[in-house]
N, C-alpha and C. Protein backbone atom coordinates (compact mmCIF):
# COMPACT_ATOMS: atom_id res chain seq x y z
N UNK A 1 189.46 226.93 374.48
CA UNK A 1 188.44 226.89 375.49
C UNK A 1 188.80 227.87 376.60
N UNK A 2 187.51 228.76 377.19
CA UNK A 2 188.16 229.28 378.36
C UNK A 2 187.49 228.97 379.62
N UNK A 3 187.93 229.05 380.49
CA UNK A 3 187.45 228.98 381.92
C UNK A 3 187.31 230.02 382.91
N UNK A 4 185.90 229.91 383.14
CA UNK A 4 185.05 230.53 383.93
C UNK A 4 184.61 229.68 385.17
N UNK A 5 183.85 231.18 385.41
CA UNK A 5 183.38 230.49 387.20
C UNK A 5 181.94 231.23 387.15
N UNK A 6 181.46 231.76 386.15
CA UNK A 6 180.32 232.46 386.33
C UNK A 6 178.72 231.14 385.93
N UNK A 7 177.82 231.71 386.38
CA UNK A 7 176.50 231.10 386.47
C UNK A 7 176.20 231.31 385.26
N UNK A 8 175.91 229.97 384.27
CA UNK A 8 175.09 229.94 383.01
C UNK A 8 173.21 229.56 383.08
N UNK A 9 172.87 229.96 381.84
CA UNK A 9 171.52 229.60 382.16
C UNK A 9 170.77 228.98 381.20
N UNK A 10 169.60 228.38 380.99
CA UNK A 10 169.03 227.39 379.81
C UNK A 10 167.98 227.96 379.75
N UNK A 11 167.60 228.86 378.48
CA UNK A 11 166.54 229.64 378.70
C UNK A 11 165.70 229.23 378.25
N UNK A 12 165.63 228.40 377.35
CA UNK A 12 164.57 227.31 376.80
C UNK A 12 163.59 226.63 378.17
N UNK A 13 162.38 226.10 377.60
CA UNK A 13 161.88 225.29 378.76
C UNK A 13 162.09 223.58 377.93
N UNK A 14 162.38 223.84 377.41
CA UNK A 14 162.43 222.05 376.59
C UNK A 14 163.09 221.43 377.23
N UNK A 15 162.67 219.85 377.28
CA UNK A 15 163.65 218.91 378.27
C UNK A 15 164.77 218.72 377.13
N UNK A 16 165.70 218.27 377.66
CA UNK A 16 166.73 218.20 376.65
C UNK A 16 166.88 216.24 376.18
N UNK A 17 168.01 216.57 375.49
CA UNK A 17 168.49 215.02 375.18
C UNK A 17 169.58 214.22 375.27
N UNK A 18 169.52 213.56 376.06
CA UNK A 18 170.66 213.34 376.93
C UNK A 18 171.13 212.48 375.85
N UNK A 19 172.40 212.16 375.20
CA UNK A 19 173.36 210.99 374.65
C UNK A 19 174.37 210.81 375.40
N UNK A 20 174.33 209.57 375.53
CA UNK A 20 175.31 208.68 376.49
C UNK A 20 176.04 207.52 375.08
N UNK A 21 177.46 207.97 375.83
CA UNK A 21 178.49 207.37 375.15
C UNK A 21 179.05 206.27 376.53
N UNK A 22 178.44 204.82 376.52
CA UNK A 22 178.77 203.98 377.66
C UNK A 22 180.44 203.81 377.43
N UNK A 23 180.88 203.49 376.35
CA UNK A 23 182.41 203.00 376.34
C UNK A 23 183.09 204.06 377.14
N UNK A 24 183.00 205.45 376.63
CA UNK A 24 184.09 206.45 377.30
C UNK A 24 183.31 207.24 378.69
N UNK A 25 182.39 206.90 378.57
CA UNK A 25 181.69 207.44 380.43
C UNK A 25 181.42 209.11 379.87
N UNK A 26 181.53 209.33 378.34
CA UNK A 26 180.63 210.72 378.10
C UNK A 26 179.23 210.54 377.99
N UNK A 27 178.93 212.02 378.56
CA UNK A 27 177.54 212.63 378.57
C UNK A 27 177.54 213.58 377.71
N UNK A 28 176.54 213.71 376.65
CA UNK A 28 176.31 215.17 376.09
C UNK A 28 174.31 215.57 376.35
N UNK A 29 174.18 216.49 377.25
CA UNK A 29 172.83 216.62 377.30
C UNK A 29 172.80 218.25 376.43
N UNK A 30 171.49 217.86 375.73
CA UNK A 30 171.63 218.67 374.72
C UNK A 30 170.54 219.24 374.69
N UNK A 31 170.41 220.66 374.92
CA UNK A 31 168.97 221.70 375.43
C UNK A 31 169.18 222.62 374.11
N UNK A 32 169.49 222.44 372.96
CA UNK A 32 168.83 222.96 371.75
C UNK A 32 169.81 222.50 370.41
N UNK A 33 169.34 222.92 369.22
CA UNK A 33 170.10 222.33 368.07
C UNK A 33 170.58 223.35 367.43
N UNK A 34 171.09 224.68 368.13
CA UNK A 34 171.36 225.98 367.98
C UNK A 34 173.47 225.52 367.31
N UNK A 35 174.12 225.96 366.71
CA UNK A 35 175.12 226.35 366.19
C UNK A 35 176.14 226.55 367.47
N UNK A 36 176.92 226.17 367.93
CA UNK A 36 177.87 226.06 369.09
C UNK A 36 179.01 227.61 368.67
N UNK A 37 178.85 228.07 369.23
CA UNK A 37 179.81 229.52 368.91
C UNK A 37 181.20 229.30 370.25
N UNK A 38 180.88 228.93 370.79
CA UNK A 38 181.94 228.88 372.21
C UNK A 38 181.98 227.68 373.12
N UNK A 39 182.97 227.51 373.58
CA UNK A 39 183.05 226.55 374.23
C UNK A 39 183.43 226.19 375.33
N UNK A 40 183.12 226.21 377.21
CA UNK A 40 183.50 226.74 378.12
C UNK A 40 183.32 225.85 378.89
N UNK A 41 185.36 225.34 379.27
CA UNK A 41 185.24 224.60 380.50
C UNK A 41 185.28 224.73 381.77
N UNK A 42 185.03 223.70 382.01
CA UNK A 42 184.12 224.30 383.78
C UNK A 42 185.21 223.48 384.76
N UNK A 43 185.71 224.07 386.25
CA UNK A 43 186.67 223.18 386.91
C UNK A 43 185.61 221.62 387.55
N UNK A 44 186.34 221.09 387.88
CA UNK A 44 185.95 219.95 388.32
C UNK A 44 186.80 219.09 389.00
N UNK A 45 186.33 218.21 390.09
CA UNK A 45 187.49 218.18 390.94
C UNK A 45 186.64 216.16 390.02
N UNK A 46 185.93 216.01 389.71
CA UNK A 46 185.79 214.68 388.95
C UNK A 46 185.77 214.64 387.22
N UNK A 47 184.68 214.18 386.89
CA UNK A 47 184.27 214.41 385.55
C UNK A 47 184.96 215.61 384.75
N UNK A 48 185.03 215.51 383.58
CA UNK A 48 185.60 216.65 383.01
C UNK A 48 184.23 217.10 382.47
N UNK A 49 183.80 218.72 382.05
CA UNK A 49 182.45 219.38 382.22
C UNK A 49 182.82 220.56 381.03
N UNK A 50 182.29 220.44 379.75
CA UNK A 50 182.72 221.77 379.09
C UNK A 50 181.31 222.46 379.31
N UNK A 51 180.96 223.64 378.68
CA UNK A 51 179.61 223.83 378.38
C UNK A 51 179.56 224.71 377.05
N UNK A 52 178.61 224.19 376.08
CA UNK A 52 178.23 224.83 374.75
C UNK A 52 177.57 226.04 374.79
N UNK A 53 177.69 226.97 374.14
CA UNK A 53 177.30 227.98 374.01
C UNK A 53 177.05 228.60 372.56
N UNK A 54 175.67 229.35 372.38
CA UNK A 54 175.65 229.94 371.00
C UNK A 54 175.90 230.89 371.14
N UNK A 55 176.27 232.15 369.95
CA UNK A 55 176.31 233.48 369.54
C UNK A 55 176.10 234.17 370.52
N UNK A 56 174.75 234.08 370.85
CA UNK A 56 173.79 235.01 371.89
C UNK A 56 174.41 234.29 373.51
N UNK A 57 175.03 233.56 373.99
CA UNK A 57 175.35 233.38 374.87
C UNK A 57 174.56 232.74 375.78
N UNK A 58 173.69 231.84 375.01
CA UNK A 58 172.41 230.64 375.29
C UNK A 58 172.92 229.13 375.71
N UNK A 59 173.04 228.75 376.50
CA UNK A 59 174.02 226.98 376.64
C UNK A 59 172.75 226.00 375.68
N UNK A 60 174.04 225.70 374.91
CA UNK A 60 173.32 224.63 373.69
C UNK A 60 173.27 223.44 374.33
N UNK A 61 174.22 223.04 375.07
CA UNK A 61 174.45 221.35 375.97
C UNK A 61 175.60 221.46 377.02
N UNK A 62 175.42 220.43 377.48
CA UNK A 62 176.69 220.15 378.55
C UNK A 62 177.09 219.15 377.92
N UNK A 63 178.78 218.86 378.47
CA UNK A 63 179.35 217.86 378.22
C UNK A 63 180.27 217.13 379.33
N UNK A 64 179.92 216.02 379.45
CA UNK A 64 180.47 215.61 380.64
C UNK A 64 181.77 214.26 380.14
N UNK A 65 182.68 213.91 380.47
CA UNK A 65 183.63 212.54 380.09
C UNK A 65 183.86 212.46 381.49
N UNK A 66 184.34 210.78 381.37
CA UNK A 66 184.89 209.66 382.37
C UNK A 66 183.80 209.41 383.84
N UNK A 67 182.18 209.56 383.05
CA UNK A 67 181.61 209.75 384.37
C UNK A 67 181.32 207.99 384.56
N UNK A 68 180.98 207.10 385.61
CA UNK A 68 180.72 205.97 386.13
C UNK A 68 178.95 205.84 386.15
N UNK A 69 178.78 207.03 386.88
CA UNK A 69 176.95 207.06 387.21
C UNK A 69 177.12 208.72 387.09
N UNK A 70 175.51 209.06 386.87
CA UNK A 70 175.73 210.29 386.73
C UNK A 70 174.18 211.00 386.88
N UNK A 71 173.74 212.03 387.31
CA UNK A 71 172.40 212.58 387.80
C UNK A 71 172.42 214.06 386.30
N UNK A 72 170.99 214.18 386.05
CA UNK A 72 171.16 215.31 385.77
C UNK A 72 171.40 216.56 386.15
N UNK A 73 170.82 216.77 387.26
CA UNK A 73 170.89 217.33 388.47
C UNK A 73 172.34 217.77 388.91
N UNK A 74 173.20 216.66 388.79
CA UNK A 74 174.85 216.83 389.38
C UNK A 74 175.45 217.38 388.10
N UNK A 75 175.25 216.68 387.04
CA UNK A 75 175.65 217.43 385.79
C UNK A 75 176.01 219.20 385.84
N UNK A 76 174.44 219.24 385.62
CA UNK A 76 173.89 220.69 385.80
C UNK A 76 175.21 221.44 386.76
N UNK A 77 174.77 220.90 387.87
CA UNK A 77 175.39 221.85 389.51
C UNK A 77 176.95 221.91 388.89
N UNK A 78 177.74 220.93 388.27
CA UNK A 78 179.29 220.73 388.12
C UNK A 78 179.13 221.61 386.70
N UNK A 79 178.33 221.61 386.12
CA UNK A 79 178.84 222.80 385.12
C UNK A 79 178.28 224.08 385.54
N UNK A 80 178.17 224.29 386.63
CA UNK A 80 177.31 225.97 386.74
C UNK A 80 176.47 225.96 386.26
N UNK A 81 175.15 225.27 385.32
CA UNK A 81 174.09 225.66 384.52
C UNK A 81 173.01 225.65 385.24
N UNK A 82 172.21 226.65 385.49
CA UNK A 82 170.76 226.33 385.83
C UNK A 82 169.38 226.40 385.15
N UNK A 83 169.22 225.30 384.78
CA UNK A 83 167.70 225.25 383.96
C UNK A 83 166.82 224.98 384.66
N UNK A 84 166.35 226.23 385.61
CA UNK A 84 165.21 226.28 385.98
C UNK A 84 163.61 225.89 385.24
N UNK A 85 163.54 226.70 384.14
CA UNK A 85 162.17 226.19 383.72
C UNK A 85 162.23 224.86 382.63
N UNK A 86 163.12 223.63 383.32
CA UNK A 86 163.30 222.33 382.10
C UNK A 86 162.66 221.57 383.25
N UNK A 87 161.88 220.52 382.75
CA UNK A 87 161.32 219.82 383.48
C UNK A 87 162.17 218.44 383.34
N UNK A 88 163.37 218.63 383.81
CA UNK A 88 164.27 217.56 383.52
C UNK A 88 163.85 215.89 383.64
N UNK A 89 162.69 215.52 384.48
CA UNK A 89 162.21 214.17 384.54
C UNK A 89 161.66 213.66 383.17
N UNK A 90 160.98 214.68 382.09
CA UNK A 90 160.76 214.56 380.65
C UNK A 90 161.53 214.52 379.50
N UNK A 91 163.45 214.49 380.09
CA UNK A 91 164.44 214.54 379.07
C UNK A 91 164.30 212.98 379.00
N UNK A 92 165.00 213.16 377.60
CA UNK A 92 165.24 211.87 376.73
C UNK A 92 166.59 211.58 376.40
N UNK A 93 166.72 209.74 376.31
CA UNK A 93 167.72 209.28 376.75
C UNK A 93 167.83 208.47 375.39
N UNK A 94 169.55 208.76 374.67
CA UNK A 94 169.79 207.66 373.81
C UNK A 94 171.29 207.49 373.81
N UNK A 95 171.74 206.56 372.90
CA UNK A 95 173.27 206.01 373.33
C UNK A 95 173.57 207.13 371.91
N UNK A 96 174.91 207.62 372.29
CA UNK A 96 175.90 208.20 370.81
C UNK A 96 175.73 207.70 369.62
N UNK A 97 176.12 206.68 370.08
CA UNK A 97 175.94 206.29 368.50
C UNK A 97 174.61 206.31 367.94
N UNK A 98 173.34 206.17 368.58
CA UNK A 98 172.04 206.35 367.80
C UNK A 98 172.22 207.98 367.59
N UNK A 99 172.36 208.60 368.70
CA UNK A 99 172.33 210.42 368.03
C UNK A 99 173.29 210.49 366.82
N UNK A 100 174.68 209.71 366.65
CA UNK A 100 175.32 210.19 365.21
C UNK A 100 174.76 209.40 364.32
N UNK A 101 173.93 208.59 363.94
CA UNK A 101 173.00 207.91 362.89
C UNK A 101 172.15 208.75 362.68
N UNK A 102 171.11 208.99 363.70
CA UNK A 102 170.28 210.70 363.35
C UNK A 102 170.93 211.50 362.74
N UNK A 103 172.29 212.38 363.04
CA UNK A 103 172.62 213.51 362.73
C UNK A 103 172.99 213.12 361.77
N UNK A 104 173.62 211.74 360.69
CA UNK A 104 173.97 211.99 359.64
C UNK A 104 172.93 211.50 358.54
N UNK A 105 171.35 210.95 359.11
CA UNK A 105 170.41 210.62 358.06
C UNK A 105 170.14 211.81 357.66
């Protein structure tokens, strides 16, 4: 993994999909189903924050661990990402374990 300090961006307008893992306090919000090429963690003085990235240098999701409560909004700001054109009040919300039952039907 490497670490940066530069501004990422979500060029998609799709709301994304947030999976919440309650036991370990991870977040994975997930703004496309694109192939993860890189993987880039972000500092944080709380939460730990990687961010996904494809080929083209597009953020596939964020990833957040050990969060308590958590905003999308704060997500976003603690990983550098700005998805301006996501209408984040229209993302969708499910627990981990329902997203790994999807991903392996």
């Amino acid at each position: 993994m490497s670490s940066v300090k530069h501004m990422l961006f979500v060029r998609s307008s799709k709301p994304p999909i947030v999976e919440i893992d309650s036991e370990s306090g991870g977040v994975y919000v997930r703004f496309s189903d694109k192939a993860v090429a890189k993987t880039i963690e972000r500092q944080s003085d709380g939460p730990i924050i990687t961010v996904d990235v494809d080929r083209q240098g597009e953020v596939v999701g964020i990833e957040g661990l050990c969060f308590t409560e958590f905003s999308l909004s704060q997500i976003l700001r603690q990983a550098s990402v700005r998805a301006d054109r996501v209408d984040l009040s229209k993302a969708r919300f499910r627990t981990a374990a329902s997203a790994h039952a999807a991903a392996v039907a």
